[in-house]
N, C-alpha and C. Protein backbone atom coordinates (compact mmCIF):
# COMPACT_ATOMS: atom_id res chain seq x y z
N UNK A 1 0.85 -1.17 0.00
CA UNK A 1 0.00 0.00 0.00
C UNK A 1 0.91 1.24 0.00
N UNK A 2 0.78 2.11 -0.55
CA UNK A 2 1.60 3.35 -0.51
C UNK A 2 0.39 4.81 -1.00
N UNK A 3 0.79 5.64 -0.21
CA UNK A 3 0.23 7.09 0.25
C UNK A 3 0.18 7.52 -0.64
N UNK A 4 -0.78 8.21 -1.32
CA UNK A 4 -1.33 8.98 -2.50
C UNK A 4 -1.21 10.18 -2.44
N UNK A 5 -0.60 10.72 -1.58
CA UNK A 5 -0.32 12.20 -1.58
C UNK A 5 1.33 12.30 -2.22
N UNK A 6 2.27 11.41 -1.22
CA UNK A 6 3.62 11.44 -1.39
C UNK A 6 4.47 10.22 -1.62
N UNK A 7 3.66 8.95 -2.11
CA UNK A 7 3.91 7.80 -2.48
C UNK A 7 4.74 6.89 -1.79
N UNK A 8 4.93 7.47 -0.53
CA UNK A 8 5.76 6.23 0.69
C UNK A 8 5.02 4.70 0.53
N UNK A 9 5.99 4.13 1.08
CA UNK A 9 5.14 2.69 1.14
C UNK A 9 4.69 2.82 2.83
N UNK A 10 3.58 2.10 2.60
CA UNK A 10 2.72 2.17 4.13
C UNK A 10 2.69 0.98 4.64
N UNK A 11 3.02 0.41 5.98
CA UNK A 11 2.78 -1.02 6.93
C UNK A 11 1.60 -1.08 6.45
N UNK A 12 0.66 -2.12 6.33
CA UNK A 12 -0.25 -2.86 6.42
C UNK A 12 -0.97 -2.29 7.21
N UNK A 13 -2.78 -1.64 7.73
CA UNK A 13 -3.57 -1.24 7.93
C UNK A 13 -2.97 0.04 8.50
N UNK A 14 -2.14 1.04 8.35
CA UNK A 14 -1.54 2.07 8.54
C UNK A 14 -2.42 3.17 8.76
N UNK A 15 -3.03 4.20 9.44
CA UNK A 15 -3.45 5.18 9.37
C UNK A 15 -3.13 6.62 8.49
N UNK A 16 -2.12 6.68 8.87
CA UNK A 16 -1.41 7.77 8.73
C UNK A 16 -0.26 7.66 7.68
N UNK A 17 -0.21 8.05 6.99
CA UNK A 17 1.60 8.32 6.10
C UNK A 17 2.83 8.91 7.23
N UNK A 18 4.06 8.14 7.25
CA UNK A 18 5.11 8.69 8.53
C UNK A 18 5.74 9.37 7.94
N UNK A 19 5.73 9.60 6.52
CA UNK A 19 6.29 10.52 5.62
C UNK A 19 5.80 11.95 5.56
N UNK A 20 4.81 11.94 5.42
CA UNK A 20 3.83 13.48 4.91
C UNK A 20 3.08 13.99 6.01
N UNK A 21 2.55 12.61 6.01
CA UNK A 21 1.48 12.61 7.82
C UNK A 21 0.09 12.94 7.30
N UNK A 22 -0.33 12.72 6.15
CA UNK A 22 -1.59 12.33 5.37
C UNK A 22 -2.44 11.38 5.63
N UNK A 23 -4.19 11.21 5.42
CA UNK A 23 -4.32 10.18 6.27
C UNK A 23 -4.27 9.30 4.92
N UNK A 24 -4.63 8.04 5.37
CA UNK A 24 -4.45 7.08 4.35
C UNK A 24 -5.23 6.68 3.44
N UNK A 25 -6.08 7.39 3.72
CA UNK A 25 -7.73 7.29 2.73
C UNK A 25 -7.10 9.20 2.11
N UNK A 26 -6.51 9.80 1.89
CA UNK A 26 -6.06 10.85 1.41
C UNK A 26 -5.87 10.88 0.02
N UNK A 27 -6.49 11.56 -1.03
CA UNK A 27 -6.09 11.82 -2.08
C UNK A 27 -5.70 13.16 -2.91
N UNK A 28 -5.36 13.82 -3.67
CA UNK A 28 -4.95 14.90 -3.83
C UNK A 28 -6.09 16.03 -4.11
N UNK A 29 -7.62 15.17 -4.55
CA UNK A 29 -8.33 15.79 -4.93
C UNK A 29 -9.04 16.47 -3.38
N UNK A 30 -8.74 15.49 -2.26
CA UNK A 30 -9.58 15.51 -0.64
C UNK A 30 -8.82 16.64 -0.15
N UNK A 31 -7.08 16.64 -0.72
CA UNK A 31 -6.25 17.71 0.29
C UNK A 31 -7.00 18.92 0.14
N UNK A 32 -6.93 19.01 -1.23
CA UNK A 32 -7.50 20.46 -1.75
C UNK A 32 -8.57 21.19 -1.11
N UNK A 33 -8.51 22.16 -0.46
CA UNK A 33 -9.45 22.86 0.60
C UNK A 33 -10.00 24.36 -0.50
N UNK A 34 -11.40 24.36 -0.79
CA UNK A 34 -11.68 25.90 -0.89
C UNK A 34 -10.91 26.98 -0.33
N UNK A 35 -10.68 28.28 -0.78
CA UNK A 35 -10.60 29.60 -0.10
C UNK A 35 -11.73 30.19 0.63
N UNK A 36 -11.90 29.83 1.97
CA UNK A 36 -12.79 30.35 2.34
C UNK A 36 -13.24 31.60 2.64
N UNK A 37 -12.02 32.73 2.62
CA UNK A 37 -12.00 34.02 2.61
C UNK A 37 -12.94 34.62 1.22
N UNK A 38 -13.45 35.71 1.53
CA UNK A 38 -14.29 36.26 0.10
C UNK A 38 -13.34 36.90 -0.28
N UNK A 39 -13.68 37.08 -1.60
CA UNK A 39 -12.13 37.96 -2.70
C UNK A 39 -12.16 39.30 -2.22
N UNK A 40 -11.42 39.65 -2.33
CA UNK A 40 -10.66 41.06 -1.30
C UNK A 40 -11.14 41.96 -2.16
N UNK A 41 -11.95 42.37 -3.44
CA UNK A 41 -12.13 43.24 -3.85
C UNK A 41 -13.70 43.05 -4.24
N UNK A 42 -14.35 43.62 -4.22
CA UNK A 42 -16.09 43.71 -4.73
C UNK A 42 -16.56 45.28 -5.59
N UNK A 43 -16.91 45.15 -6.93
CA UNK A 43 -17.56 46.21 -7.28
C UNK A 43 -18.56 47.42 -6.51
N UNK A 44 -18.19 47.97 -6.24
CA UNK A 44 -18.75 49.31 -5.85
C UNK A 44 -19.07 50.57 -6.61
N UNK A 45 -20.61 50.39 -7.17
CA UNK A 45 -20.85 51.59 -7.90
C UNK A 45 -20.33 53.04 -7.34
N UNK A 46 -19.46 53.88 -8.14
CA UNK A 46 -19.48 55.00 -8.24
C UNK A 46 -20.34 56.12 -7.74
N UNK A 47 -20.17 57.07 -6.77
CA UNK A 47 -21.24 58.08 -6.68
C UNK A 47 -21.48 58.81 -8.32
N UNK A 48 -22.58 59.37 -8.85
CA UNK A 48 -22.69 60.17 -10.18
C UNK A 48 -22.40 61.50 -9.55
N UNK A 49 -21.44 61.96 -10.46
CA UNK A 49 -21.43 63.33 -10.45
C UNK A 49 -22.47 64.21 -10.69
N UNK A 50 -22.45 64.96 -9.75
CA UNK A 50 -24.14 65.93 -10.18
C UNK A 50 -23.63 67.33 -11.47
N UNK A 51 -24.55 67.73 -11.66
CA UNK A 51 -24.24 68.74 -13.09
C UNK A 51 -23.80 70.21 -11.99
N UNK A 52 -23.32 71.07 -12.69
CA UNK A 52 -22.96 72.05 -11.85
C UNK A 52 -23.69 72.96 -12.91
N UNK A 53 -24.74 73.92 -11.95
CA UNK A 53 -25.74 75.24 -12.93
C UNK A 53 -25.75 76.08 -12.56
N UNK A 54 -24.51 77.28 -13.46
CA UNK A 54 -24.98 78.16 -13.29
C UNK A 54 -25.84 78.85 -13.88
N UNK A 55 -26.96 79.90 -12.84
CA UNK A 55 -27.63 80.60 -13.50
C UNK A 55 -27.49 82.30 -13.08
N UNK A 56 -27.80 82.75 -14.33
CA UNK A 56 -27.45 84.02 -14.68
C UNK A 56 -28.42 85.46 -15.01
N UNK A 57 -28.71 85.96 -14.55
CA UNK A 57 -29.62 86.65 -15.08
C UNK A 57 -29.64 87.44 -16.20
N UNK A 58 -30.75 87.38 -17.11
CA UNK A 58 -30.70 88.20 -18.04
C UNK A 58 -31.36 88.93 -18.46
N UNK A 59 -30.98 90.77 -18.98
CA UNK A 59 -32.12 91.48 -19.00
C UNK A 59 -32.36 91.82 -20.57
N UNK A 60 -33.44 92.02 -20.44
CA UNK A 60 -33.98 91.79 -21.82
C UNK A 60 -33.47 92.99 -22.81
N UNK A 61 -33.26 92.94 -23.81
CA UNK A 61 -32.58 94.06 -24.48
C UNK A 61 -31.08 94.92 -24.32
N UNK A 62 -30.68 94.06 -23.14
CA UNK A 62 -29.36 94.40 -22.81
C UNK A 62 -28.40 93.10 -23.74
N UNK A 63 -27.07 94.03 -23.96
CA UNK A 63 -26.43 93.54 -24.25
C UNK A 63 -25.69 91.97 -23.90
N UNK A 64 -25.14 91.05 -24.47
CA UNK A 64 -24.91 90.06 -23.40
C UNK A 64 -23.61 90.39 -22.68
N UNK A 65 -23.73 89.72 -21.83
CA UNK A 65 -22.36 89.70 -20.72
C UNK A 65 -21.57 88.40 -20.78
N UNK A 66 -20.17 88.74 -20.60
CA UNK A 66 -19.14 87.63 -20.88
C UNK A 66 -19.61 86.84 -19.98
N UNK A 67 -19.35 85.17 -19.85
CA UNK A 67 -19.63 84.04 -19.01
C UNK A 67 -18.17 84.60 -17.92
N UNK A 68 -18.89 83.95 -16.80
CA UNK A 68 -18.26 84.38 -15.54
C UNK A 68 -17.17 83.15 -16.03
N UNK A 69 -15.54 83.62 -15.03
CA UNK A 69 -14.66 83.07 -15.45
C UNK A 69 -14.04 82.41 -13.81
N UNK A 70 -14.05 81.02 -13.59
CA UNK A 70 -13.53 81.00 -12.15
C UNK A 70 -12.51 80.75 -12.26
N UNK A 71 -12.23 80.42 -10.98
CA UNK A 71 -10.21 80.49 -10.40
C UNK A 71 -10.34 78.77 -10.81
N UNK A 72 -8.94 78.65 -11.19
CA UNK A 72 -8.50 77.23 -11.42
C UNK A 72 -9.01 76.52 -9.82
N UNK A 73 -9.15 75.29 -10.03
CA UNK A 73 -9.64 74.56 -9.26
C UNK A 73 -10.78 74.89 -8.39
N UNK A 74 -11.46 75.81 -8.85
CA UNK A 74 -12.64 75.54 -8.02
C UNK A 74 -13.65 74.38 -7.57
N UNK A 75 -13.90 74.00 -8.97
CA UNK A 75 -14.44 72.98 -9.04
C UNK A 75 -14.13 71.30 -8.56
N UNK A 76 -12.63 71.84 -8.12
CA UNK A 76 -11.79 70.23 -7.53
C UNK A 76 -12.24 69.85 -6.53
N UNK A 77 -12.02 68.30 -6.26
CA UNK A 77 -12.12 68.38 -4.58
C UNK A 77 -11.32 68.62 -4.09
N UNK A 78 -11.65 68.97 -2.55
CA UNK A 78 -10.72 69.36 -1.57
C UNK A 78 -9.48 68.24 -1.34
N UNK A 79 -8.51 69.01 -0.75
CA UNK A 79 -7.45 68.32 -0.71
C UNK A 79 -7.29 67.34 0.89
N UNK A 80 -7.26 66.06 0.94
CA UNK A 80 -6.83 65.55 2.40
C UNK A 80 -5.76 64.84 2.67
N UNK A 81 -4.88 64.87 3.90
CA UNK A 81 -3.78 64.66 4.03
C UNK A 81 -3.89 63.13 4.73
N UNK A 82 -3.58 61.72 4.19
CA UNK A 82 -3.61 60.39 4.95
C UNK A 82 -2.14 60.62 5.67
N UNK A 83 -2.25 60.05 6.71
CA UNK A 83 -0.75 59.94 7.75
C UNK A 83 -0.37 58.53 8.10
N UNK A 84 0.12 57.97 7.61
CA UNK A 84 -0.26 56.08 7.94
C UNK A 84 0.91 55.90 8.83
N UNK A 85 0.34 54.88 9.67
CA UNK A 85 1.22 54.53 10.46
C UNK A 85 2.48 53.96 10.08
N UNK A 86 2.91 53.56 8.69
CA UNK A 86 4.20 53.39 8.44
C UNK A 86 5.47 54.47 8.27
N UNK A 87 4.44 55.71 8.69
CA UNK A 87 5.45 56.56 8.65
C UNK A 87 5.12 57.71 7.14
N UNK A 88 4.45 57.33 6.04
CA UNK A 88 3.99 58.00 4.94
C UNK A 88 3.50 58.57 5.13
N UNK A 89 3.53 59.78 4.65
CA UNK A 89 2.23 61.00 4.48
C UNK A 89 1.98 61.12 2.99
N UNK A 90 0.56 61.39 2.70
CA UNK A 90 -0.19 61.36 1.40
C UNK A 90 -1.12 62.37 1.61
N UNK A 91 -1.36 63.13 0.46
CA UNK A 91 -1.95 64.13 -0.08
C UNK A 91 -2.72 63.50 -1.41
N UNK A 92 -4.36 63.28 -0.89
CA UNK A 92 -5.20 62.89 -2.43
C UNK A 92 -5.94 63.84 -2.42
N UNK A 93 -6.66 63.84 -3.65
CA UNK A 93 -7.87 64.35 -4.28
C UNK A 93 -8.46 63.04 -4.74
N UNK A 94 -10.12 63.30 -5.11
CA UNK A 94 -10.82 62.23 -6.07
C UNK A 94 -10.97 61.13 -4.79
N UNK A 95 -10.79 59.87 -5.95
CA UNK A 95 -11.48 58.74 -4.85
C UNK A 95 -9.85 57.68 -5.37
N UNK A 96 -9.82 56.96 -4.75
CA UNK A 96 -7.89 55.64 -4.17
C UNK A 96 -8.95 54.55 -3.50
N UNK A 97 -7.94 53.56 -4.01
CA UNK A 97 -7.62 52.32 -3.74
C UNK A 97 -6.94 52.28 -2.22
N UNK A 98 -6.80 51.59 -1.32
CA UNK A 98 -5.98 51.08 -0.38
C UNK A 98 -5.40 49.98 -0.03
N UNK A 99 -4.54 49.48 -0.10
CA UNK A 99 -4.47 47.78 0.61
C UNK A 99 -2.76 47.51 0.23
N UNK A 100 -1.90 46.12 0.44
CA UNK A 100 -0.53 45.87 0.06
C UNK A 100 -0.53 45.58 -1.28
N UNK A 101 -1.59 45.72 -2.35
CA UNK A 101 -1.32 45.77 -3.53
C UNK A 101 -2.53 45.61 -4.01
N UNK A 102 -2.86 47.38 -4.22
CA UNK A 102 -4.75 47.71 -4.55
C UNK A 102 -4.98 47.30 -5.96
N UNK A 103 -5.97 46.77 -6.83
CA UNK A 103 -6.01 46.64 -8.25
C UNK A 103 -7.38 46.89 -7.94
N UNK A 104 -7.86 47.96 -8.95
CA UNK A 104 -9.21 47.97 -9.44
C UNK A 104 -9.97 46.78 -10.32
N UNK A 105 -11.42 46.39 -10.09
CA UNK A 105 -11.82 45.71 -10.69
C UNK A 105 -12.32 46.04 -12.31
N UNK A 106 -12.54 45.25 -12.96
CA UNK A 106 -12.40 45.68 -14.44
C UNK A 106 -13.66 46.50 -14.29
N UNK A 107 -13.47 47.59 -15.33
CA UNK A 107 -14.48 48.97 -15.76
C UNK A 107 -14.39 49.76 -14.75
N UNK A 108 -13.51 49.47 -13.23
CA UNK A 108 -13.39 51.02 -12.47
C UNK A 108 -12.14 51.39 -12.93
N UNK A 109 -12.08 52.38 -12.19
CA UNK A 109 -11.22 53.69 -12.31
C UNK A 109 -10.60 54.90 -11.13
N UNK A 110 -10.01 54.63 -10.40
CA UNK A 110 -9.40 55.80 -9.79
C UNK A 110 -8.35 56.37 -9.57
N UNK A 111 -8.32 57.93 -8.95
CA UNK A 111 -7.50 58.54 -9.37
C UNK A 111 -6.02 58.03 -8.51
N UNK A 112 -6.11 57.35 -7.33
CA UNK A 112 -4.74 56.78 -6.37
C UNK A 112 -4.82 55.32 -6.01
N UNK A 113 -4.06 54.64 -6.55
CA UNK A 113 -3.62 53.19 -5.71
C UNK A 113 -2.83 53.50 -5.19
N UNK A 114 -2.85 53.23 -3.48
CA UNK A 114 -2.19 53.27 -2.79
C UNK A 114 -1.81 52.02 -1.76
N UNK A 115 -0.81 51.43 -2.45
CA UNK A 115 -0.17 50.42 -1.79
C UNK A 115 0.69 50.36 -0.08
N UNK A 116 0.39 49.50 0.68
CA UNK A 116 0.51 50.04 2.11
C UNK A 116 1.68 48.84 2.48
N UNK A 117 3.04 48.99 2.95
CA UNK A 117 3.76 47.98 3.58
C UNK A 117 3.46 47.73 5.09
N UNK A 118 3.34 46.21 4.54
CA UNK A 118 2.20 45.41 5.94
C UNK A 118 3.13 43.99 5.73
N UNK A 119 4.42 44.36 6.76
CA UNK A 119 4.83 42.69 6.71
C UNK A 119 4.15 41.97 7.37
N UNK A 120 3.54 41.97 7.92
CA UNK A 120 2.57 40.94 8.74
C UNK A 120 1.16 40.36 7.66
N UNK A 121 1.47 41.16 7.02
CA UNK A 121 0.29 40.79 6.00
C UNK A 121 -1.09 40.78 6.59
N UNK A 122 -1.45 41.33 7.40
CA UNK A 122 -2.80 41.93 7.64
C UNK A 122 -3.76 42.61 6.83
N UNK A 123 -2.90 43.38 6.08
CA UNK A 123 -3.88 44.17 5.12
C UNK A 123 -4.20 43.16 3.96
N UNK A 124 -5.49 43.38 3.48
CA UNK A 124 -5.74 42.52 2.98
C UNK A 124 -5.24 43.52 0.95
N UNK A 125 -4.92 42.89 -0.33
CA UNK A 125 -4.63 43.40 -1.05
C UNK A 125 -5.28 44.73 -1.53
N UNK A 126 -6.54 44.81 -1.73
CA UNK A 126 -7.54 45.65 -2.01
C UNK A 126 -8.24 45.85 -0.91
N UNK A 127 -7.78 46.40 -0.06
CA UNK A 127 -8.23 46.70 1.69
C UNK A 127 -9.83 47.87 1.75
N UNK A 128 -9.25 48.58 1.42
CA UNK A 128 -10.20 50.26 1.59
C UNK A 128 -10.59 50.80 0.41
N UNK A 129 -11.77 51.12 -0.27
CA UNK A 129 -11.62 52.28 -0.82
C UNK A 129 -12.38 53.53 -0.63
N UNK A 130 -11.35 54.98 -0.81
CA UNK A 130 -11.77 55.79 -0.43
C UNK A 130 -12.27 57.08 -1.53
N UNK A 131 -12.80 58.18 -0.84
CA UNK A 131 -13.21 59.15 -1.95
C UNK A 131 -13.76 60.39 -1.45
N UNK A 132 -14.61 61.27 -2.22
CA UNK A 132 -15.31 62.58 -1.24
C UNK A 132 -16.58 62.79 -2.14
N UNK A 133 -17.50 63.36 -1.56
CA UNK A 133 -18.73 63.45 -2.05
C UNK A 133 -18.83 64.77 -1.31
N UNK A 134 -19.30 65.62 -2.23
CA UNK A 134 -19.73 67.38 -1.27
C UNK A 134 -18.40 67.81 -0.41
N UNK A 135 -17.62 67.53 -0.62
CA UNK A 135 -15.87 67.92 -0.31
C UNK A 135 -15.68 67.20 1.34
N UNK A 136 -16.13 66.06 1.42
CA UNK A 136 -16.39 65.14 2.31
C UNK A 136 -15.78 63.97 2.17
N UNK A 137 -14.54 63.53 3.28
CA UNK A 137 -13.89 62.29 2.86
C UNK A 137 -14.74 61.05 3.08
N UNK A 138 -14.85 59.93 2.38
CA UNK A 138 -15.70 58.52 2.74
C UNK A 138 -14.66 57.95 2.56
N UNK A 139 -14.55 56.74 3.76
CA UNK A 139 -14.02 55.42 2.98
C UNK A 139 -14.94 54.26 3.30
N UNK A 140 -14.55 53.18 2.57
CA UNK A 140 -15.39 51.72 2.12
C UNK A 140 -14.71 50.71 2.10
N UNK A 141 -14.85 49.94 2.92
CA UNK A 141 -13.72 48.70 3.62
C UNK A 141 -14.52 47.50 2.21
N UNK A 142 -14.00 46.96 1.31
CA UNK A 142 -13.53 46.60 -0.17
C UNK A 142 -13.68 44.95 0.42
N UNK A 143 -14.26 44.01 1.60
CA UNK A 143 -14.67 43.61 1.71
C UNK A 143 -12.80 42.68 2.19
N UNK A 144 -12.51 43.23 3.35
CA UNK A 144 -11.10 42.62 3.66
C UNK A 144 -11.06 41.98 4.48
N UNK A 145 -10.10 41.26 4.87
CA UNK A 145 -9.99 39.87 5.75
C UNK A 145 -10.22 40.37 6.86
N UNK A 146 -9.55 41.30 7.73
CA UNK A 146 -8.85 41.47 8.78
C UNK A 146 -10.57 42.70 9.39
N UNK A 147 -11.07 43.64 8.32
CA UNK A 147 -12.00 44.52 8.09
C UNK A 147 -11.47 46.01 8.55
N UNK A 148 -11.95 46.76 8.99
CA UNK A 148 -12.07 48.60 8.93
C UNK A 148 -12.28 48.95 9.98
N UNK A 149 -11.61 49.76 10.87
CA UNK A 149 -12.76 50.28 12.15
C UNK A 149 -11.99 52.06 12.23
N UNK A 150 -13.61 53.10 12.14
CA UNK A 150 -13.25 53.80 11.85
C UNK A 150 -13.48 54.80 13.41
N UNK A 151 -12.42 55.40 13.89
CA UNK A 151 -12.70 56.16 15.33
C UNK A 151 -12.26 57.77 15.00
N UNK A 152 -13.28 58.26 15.10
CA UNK A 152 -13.79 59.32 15.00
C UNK A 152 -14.19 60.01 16.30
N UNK A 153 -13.00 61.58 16.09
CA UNK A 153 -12.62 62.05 17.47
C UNK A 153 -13.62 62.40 18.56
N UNK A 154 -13.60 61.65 19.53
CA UNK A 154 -14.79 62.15 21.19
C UNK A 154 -16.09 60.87 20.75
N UNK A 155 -15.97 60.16 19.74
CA UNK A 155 -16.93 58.98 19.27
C UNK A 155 -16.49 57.82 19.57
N UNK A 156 -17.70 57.03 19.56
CA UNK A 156 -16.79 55.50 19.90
C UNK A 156 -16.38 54.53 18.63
N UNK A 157 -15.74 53.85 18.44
CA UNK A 157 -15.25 53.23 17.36
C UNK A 157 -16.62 52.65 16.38
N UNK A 158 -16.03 52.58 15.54
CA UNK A 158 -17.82 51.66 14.70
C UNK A 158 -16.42 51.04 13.75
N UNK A 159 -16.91 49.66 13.56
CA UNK A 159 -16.76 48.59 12.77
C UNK A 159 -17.21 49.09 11.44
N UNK A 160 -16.49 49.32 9.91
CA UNK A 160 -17.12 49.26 8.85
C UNK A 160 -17.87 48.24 8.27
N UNK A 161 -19.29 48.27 7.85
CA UNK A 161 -19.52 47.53 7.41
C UNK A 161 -18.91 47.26 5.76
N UNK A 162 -18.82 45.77 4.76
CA UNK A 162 -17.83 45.97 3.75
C UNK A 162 -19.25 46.23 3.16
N UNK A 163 -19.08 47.57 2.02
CA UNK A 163 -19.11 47.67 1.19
C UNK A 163 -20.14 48.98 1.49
N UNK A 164 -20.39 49.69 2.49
CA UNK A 164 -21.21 50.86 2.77
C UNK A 164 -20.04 51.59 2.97
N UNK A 165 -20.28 53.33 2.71
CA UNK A 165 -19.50 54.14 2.54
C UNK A 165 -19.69 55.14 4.01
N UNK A 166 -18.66 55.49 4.53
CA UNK A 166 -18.54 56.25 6.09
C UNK A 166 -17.90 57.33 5.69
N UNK A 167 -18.82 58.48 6.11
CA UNK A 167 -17.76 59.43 6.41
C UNK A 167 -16.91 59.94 7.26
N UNK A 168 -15.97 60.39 7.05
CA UNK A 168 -14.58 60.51 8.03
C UNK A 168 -14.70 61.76 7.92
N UNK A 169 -14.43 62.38 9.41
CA UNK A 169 -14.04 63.90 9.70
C UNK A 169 -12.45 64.02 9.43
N UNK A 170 -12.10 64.99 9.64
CA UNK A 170 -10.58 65.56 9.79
C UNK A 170 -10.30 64.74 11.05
N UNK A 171 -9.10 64.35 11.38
CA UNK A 171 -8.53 64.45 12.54
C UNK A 171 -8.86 63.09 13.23
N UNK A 172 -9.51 62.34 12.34
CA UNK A 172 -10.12 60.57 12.55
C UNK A 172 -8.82 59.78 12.29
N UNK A 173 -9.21 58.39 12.81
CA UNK A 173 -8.33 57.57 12.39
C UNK A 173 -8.87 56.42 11.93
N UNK A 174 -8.52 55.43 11.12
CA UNK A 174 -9.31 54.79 10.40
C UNK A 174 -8.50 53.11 10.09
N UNK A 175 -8.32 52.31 11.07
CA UNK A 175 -7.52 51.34 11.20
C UNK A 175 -7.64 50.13 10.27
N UNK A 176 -6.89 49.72 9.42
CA UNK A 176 -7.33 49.21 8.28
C UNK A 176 -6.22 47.89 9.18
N UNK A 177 -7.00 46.70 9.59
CA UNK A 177 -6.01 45.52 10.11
C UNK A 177 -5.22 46.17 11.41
N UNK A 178 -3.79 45.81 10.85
CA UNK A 178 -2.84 46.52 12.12
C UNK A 178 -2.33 47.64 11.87
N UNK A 179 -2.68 48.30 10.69
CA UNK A 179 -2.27 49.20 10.07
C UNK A 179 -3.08 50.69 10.47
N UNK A 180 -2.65 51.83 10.45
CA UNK A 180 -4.00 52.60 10.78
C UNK A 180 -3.08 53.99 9.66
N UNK A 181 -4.20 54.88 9.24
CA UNK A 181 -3.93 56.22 8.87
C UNK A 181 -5.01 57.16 9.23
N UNK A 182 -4.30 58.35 9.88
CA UNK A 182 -4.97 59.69 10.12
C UNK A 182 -5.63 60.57 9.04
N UNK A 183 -6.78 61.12 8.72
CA UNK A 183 -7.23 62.13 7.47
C UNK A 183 -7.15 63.52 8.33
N UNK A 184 -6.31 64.79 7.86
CA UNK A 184 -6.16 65.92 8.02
C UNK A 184 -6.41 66.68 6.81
């Protein structure tokens, strides 16, 4: 009789392989275990951008008036500063990726992957993603192993749920695994 995992020869009613340590009814198709973790990244529709209107008044028989002209970046979002506990400081706009190696799922798009060094490997690859709506930071825990907990200053901690969007004040911290970063 010999072990189907690693082909030792086995004593006669043997349990176990003394080689591998497989049981003896073991085959390669039985070792094989599912991933029971869910995939670290899940589609998340996009907020829509709303239209921006201006309106203008106009008087009748008057001449027209040049279109108003604004300052560069008005229209941007605001700028926020991440502070991560590895010591990085980051400056985004728009909406980022987070995790030890963020990849968007096919047909998204954003403006920062931001890859996080996590030797412990806690973070899960596609950990967080974040963004602003009304010049308002959100982030969205991307459905990760370890998950999100976001503490928000004089508040008590709240658990992210994956795939609902939280908003973060200034001056929060937002612990992604063992990892954490500050928004200023």
């Amino acid at each position: 009789m010999t072990c189907q995992i690693c082909g030792a020869m086995l004593p006669q009613g043997a349990m176990f392989c003394g080689e591998c340590g497989s049981s003896s009814t073991a085959t390669p198709l039985t070792r094989k275990r599912p991933d029971p973790r869910p995939n670290d990244t899940t589609i998340i529709p996009p907020l829509l951008a709303r239209p921006t209107v201006v309106s203008v008044p106009v008087e009748m028989g008057a001449a027209p008036r040049p279109a108003p002209t604004r300052a560069p970046g008005v229209n941007a979002p605001a700028g926020f500063v991440l502070q991560f506990s590895t010591g990085e400081t980051v400056s985004v706009r728009g909406s980022g990726l987070i995790g030890r190696r963020p990849m968007p799922q096919p047909g998204e798009s954003f403006d920062v992957l931001l890859p996080i060094a996590d030797a412990g490997m806690s973070v899960s690859k596609t950990h967080l993603e974040f963004g602003q709506h009304d010049g308002e930071f959100w982030v969205s825990d991307r459905f990760s192993g370890n998950g999100t907990v976001l503490r928000r200053p004089n508040e008590a901690p709240v658990r992210c749920e994956p795939g609902r969007r939280y908003r973060v004040s200034r001056r929060s911290r937002v612990e992604i695994a063992d990892q954490f970063f500050t928004v200023n």
